[in-house]
C-alpha atoms as a PDB file:
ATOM      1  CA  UNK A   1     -17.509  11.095  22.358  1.00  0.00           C
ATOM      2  CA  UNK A   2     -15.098   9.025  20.032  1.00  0.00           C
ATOM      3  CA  UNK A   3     -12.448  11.201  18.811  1.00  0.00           C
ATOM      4  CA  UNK A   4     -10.820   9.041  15.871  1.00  0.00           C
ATOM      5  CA  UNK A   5      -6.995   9.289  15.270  1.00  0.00           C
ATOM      6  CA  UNK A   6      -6.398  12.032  18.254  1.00  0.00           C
ATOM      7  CA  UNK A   7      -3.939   9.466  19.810  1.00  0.00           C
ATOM      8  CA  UNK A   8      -2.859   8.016  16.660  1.00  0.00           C
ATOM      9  CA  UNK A   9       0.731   6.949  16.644  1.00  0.00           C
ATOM     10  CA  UNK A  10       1.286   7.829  19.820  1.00  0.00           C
ATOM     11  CA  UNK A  11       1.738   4.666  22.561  1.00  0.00           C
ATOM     12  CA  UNK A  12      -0.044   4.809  25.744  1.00  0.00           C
ATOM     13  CA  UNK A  13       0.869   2.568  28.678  1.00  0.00           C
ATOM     14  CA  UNK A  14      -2.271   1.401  31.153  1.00  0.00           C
ATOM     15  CA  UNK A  15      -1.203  -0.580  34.055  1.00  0.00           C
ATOM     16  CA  UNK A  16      -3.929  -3.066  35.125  1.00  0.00           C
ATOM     17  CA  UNK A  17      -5.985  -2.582  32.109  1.00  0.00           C
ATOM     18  CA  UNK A  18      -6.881  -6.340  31.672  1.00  0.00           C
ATOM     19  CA  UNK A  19     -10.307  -5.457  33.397  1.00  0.00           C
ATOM     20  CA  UNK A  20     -12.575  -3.116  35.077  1.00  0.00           C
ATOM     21  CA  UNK A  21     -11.428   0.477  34.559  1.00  0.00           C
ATOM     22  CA  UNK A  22      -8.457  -0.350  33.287  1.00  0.00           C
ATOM     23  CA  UNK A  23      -9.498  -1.902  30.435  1.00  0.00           C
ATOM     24  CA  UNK A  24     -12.141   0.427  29.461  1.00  0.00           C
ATOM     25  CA  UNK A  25      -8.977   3.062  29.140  1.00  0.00           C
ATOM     26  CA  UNK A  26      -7.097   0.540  26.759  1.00  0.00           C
ATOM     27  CA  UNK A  27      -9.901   0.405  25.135  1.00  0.00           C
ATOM     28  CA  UNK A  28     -11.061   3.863  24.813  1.00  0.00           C
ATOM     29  CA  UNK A  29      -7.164   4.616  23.843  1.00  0.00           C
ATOM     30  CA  UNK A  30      -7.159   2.030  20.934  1.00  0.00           C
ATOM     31  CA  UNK A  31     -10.170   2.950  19.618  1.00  0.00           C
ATOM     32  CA  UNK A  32      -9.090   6.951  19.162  1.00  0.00           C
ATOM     33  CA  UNK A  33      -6.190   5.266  17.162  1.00  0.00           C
ATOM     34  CA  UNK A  34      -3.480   4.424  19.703  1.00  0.00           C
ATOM     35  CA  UNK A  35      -0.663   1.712  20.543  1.00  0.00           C
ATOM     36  CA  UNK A  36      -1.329   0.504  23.880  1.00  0.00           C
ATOM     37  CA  UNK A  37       0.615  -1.434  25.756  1.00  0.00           C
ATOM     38  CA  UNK A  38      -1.142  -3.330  28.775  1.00  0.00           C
ATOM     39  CA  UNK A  39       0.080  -4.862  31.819  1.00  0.00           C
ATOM     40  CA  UNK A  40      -2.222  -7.022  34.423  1.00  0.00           C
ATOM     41  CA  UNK A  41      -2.561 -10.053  36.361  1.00  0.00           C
ATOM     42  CA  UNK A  42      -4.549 -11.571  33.635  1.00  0.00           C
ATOM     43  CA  UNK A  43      -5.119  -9.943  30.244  1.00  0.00           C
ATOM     44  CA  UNK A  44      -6.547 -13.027  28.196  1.00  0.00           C
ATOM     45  CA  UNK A  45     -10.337 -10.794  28.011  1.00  0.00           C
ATOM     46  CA  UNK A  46      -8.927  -8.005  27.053  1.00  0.00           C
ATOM     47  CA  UNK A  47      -6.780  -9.826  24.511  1.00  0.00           C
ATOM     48  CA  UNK A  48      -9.674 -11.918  22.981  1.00  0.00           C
ATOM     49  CA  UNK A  49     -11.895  -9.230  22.954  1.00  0.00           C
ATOM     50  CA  UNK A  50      -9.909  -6.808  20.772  1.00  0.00           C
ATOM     51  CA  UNK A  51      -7.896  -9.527  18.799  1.00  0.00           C
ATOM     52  CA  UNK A  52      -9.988  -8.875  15.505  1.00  0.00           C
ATOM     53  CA  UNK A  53      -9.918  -4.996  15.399  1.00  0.00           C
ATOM     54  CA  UNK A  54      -6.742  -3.876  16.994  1.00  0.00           C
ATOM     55  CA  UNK A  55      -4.500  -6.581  17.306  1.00  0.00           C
ATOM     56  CA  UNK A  56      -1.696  -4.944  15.724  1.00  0.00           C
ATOM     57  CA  UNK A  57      -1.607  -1.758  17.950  1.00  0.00           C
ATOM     58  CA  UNK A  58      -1.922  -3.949  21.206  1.00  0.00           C
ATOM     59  CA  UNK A  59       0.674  -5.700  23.571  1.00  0.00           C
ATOM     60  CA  UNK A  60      -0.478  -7.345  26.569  1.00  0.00           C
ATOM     61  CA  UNK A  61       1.400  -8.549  28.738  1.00  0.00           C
ATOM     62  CA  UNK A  62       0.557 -10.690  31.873  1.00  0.00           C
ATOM     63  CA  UNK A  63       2.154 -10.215  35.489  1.00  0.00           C
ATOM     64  CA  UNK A  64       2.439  -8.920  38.837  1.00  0.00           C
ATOM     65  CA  UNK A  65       2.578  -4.539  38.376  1.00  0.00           C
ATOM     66  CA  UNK A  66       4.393  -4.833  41.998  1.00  0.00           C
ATOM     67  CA  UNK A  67       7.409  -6.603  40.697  1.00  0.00           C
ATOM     68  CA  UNK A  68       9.992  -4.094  39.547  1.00  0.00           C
ATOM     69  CA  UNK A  69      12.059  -6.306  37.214  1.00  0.00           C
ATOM     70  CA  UNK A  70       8.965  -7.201  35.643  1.00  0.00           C
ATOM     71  CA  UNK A  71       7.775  -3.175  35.204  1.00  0.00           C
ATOM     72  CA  UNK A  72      11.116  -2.679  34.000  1.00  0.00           C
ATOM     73  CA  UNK A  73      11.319  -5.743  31.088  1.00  0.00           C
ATOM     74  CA  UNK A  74       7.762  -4.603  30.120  1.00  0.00           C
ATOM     75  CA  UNK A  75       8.398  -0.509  29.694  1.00  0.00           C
ATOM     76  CA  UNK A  76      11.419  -2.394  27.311  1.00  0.00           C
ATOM     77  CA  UNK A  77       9.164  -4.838  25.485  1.00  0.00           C
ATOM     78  CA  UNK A  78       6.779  -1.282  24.508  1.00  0.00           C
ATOM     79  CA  UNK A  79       9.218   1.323  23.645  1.00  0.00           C
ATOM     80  CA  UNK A  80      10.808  -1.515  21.419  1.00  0.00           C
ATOM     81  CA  UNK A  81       7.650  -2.875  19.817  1.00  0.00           C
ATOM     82  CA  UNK A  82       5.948   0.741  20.037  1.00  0.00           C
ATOM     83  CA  UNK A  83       8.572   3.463  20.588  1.00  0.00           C
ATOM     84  CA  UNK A  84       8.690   6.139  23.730  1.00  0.00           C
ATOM     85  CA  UNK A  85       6.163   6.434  25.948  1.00  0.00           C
ATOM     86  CA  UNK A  86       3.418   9.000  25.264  1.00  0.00           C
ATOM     87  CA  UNK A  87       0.910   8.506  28.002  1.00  0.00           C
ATOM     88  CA  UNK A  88       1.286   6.797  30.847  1.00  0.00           C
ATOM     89  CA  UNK A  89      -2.128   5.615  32.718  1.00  0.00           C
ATOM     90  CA  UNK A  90      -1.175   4.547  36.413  1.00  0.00           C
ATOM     91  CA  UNK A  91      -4.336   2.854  36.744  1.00  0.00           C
ATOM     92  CA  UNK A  92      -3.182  -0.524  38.505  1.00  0.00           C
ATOM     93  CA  UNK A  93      -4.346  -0.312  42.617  1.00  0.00           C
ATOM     94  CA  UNK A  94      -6.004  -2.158  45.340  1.00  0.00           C
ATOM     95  CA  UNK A  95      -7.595  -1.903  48.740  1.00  0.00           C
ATOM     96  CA  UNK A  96      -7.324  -4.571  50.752  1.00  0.00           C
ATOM     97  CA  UNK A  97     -10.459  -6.277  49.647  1.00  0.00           C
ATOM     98  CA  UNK A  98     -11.148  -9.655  52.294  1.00  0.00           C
ATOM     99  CA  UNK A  99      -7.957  -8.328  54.241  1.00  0.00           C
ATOM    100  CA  UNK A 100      -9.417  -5.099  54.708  1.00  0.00           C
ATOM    101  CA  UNK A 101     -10.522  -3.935  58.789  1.00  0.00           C
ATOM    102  CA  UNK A 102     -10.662  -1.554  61.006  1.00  0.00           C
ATOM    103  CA  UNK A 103      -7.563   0.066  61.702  1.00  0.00           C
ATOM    104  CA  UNK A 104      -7.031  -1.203  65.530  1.00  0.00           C
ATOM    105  CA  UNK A 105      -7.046  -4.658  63.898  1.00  0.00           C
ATOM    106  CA  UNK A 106      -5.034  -4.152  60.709  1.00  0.00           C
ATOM    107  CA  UNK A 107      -2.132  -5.832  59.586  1.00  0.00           C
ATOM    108  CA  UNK A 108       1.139  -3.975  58.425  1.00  0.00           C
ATOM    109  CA  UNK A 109       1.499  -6.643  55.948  1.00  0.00           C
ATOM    110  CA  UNK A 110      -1.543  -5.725  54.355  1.00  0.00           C
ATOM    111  CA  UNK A 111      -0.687  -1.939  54.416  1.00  0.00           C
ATOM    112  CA  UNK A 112       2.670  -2.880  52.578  1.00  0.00           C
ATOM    113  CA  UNK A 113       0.770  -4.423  49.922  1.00  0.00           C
ATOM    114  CA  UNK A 114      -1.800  -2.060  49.882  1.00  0.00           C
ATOM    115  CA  UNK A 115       0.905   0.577  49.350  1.00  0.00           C
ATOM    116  CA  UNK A 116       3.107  -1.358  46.878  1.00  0.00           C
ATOM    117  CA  UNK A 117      -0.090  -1.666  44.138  1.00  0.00           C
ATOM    118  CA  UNK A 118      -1.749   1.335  44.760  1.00  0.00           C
ATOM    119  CA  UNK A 119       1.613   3.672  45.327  1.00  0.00           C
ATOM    120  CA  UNK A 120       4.654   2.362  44.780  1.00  0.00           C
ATOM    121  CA  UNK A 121       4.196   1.202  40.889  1.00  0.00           C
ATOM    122  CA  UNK A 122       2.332   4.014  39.928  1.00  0.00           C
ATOM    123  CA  UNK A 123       6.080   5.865  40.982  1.00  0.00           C
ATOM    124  CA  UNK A 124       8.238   2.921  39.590  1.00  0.00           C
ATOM    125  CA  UNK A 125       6.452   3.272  35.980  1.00  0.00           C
ATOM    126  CA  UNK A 126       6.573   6.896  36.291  1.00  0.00           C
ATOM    127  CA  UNK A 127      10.709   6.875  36.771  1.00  0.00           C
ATOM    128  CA  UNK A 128      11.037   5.014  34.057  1.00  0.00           C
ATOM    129  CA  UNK A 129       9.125   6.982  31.247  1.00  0.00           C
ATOM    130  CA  UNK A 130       9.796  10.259  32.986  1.00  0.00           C
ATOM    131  CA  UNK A 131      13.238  10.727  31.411  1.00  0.00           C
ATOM    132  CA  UNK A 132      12.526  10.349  28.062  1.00  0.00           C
ATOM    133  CA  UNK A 133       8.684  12.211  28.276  1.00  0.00           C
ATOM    134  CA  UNK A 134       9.204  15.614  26.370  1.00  0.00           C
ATOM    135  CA  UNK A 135       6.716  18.115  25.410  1.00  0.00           C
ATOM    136  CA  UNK A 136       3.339  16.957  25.218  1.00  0.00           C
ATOM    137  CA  UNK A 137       3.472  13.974  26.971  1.00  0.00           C
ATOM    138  CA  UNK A 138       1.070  12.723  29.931  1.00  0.00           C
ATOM    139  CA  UNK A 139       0.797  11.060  33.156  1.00  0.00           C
ATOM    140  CA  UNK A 140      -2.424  10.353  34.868  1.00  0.00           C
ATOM    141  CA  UNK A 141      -2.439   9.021  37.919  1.00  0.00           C
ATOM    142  CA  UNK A 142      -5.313   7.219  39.649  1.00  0.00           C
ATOM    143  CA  UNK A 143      -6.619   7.810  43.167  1.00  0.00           C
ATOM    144  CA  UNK A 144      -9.752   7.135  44.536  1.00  0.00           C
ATOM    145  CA  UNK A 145     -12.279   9.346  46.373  1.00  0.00           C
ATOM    146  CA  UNK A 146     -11.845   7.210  49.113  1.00  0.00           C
ATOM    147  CA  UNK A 147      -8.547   9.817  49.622  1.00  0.00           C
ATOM    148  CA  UNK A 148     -11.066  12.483  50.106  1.00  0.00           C
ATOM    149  CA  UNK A 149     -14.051  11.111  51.759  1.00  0.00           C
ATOM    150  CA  UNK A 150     -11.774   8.790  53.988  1.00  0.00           C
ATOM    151  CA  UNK A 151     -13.837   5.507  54.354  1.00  0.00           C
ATOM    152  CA  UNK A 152     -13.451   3.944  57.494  1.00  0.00           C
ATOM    153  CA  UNK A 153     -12.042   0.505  57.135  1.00  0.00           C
ATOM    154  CA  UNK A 154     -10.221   1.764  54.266  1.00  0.00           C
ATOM    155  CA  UNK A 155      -6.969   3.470  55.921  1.00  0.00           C
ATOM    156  CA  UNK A 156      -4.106   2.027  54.165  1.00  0.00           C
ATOM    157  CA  UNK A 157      -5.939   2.497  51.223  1.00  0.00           C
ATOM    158  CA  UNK A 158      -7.035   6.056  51.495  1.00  0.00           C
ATOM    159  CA  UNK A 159      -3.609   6.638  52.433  1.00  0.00           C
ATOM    160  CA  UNK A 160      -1.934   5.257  49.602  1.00  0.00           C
ATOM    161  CA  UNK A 161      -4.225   6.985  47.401  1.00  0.00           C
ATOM    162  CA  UNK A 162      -3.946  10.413  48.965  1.00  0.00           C
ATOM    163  CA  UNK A 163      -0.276   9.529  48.481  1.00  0.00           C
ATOM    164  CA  UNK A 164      -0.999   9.370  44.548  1.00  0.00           C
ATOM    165  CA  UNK A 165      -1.832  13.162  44.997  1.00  0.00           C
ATOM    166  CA  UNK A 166       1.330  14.632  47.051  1.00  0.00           C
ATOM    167  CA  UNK A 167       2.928  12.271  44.103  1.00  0.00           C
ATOM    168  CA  UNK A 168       1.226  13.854  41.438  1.00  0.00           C
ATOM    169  CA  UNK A 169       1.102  17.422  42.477  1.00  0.00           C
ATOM    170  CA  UNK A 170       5.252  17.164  43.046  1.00  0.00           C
ATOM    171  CA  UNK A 171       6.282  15.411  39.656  1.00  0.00           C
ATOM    172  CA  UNK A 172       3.727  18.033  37.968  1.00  0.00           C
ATOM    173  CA  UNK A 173       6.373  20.990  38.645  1.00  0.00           C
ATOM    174  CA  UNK A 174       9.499  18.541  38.431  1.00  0.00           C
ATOM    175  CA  UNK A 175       8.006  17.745  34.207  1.00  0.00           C
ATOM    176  CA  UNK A 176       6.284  21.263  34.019  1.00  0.00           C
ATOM    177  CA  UNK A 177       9.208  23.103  32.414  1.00  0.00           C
ATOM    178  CA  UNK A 178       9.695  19.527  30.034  1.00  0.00           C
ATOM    179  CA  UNK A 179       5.888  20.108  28.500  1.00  0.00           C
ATOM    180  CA  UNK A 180       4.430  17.313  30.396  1.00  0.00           C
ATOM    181  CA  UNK A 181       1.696  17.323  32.578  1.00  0.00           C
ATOM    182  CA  UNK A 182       0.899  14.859  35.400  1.00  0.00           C
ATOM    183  CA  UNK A 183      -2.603  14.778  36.932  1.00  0.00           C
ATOM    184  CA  UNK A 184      -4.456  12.176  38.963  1.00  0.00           C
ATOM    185  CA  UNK A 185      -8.500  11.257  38.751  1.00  0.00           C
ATOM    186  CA  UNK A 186     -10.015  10.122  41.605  1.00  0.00           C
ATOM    187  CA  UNK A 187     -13.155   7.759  40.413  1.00  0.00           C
ATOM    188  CA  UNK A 188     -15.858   6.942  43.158  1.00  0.00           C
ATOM    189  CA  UNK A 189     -18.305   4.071  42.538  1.00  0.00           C
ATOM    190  CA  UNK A 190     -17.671   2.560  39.251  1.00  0.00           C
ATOM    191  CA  UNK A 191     -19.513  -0.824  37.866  1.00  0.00           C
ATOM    192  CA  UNK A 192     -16.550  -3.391  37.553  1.00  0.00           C
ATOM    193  CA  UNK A 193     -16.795  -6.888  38.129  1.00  0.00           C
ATOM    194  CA  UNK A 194     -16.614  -6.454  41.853  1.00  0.00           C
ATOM    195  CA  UNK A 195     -20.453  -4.973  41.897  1.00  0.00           C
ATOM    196  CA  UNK A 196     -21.564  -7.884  40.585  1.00  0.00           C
ATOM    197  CA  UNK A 197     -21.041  -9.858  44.024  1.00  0.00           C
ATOM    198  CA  UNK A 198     -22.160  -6.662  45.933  1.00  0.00           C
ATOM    199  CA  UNK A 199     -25.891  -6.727  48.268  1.00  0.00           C
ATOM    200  CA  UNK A 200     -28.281  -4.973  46.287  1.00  0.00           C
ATOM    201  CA  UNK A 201     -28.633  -3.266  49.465  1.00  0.00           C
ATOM    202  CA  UNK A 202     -24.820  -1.803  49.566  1.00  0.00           C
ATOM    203  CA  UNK A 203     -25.402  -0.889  45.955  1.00  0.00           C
ATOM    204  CA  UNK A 204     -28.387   1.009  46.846  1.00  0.00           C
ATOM    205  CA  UNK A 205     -26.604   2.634  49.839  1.00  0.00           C
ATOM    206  CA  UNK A 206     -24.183   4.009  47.164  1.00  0.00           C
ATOM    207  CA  UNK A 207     -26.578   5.454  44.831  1.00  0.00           C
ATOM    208  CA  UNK A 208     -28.248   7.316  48.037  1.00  0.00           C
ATOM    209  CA  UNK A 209     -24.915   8.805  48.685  1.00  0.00           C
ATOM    210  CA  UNK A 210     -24.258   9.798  45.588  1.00  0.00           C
ATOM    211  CA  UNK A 211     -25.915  12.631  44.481  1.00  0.00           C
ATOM    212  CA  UNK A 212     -25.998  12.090  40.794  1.00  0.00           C
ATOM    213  CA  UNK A 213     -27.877   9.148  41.774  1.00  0.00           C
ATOM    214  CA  UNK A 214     -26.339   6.084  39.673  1.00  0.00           C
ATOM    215  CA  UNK A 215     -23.391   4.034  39.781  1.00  0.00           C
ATOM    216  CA  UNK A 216     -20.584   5.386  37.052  1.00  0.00           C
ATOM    217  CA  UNK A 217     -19.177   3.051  34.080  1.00  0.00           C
ATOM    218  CA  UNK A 218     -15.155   2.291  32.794  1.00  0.00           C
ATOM    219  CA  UNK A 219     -16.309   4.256  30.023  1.00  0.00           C
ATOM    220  CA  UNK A 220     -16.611   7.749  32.529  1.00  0.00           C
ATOM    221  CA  UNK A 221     -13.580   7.310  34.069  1.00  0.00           C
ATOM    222  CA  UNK A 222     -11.854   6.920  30.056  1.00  0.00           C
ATOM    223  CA  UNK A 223     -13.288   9.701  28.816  1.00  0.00           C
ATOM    224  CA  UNK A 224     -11.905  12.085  31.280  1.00  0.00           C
ATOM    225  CA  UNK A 225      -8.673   9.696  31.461  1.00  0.00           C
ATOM    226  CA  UNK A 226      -8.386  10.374  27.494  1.00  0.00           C
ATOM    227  CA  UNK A 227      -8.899  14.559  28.187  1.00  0.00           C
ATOM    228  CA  UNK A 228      -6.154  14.796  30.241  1.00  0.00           C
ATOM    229  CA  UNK A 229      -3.859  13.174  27.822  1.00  0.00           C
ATOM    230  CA  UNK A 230      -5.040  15.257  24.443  1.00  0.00           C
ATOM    231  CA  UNK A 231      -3.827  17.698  23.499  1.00  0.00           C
ATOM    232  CA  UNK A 232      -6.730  20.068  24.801  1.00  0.00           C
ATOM    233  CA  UNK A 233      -5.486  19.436  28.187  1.00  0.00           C
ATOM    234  CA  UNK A 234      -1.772  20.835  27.667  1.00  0.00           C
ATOM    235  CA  UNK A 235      -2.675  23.940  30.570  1.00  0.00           C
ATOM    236  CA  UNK A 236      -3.996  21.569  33.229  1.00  0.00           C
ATOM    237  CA  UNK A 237      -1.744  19.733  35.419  1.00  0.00           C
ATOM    238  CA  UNK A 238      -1.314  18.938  39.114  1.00  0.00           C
ATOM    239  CA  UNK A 239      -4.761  18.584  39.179  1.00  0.00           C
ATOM    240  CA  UNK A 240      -7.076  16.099  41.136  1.00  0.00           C
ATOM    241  CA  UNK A 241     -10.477  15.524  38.942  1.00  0.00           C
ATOM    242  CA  UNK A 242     -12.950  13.520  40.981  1.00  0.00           C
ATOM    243  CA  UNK A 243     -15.326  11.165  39.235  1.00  0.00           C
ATOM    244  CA  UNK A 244     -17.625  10.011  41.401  1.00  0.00           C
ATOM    245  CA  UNK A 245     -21.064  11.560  40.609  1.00  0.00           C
ATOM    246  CA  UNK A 246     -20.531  14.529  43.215  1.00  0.00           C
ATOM    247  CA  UNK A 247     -20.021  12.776  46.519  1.00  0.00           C
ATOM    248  CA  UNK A 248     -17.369  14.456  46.951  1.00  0.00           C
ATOM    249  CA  UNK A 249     -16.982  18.086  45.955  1.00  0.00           C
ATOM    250  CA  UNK A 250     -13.701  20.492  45.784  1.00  0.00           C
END
C-alpha cells in the first residue's frame, strides 16, 4: 500500500534504479513523496517514464556504479540539488550473466567484477553518506537468496552477496548508537527484463521451487525496501529479510 508523503522531503539514493528492481524502488520512493536521486548504466526509461509527474523531485544520472570518481561526483550532484542523504538503496549488482560457470572453469576476472558491482559499491556509497547519516536515517542493502541457497554456477556471486550481509550486519552496530539502521533484503525470483528471454521451462522450474508458487514483481521487493526505511522500522536493523516466496526460510 501507497503511503503518500511518508518520505516527503527526505532524498533517497537507489543505485541501479534505471530498471528492473531498481527502478520499481525509485519509483515506489517518488511516489510516497520523495527526492530520489538515481544512478545506472542507462536511465533514459526511467527518466521518460516519470518526466510528467515527478520531474522535479528526480535526478538521474547515467554511468558505471563501479567507478569511484563517478559515485563520488554523483553523491555531490544529490546532496547539492537535494540535500543529505536520507536513504540509501544499494540496489546496483550482478552475477556474471554469459560469463557465469562452474567454478573449476571460472575466471578471476569475472569474480573481480562480480565483486566490484555487487560488493564493492554498495561499501563505496555507503562511506560516503555514512558520515553525515544521523538519527533516522537508512541503509538497505541488497543481497540475493542465491547467498543462502548457494546456486551452483553462481559462486562469485553468492559470495559477493553473502558479503553484503557480514557488510551489513557490521556497519549496523558501527551507525547503531548514530540512529541509523542498515539492513539488507535478499529477493529470489523477481520478473525483470531478464525473464523475458528465459525457457518457459526454467521459469516453470522456478515456480516449482518456490513454494508460494509464482514469480515475485519490483513492486515486492519496494514495498519491503520502503519498510525498512520508514519510520516504523527504526528497531530493526542488521537484519537479512528474504523475498523470495519462501524458498528459502530462516
Amino acid at each position: 500500500m501507497i503511503v503518500a508523503n511518508r518520505f516527503k522531503n527526505r532524498t533517497v539514493i537507489v543505485s541501479g534504479g534505471g530498471g528492473g528492481i531498481g527502478a520499481g524502488i525509485a519509483k515506489r520512493f517518488l511516489a510516497e513523496g520523495a527526492r530520489v536521486g538515481v544512478l545506472d548504466l542507462r536511465t533514459s526509461e526511467l527518466v521518460a517514464e516519470l518526466c510528467d509527474t515527478h520531474a522535479e523531485r528526480l535526478i538521474a544520472v547515467e554511468g558505471d556504479c563501479t567507478d569511484a570518481a563517478l559515485l563520488e561526483a554523483f553523491h555531490t550532484r544529490i546532496v547539492v540539488g537535494f540535500g543529505s542523504v536520507d536513504v540509501l538503496v544499494n540496489n546496483v549488482g550482478q552475477s556474471g550473466r554469459e560469463r557465469s560457470a562452474p567454478f573449476h572453469e571460472s575466471s578471476e576476472e569475472v569474480w573481480r567484477f562480480v565483486m566490484e558491482v555487487s560488493l564493492f559499491s554498495a561499501m563505496r556509497l555507503s562511506r560516503l553518506v555514512a558520515g553525515t547519516m544521523r538519527d533516522g536515517g537508512r541503509i538497505v542493502n541488497m543481497s540475493s537468496d542465491a547467498a543462502f541457497v548457494g546456486d551452483a554456477g553462481l559462486t562469485d556471486y553468492a559470495a559477493a552477496k553473502m558479503g553484503i550481509v557480514g557488510f551489513t550486519r557490521s556497519l549496523a552496530r558501527e551507525l547503531a548508537p548514530h540512529g541509523v539502521t542498515v539492513n539488507a533484503v535478499a529477493p529470489g525470483a523477481i520478473r525483470t527484463r531478464a525473464h523475458e528471454t528465459m525457457p518457459v521451462a526454467v521459469i516453470d522450474r522456478i515456480k516449482t521451487n518456490t513454494p508460494a508458487g509464482f514469480v515475485g514483481e519490483p513492486e515486492d521487493v519496494a514495498a519491503t525496501v520502503a519498510f525498512l526505511a520508514s519510520d516504523e522500522a527504526r528497531f530493526i536493523t542488521g537484519q537479512s529479510l528474504l523475498i523470495d516466496g519462501g524458498r528459502w526460510m530462516i
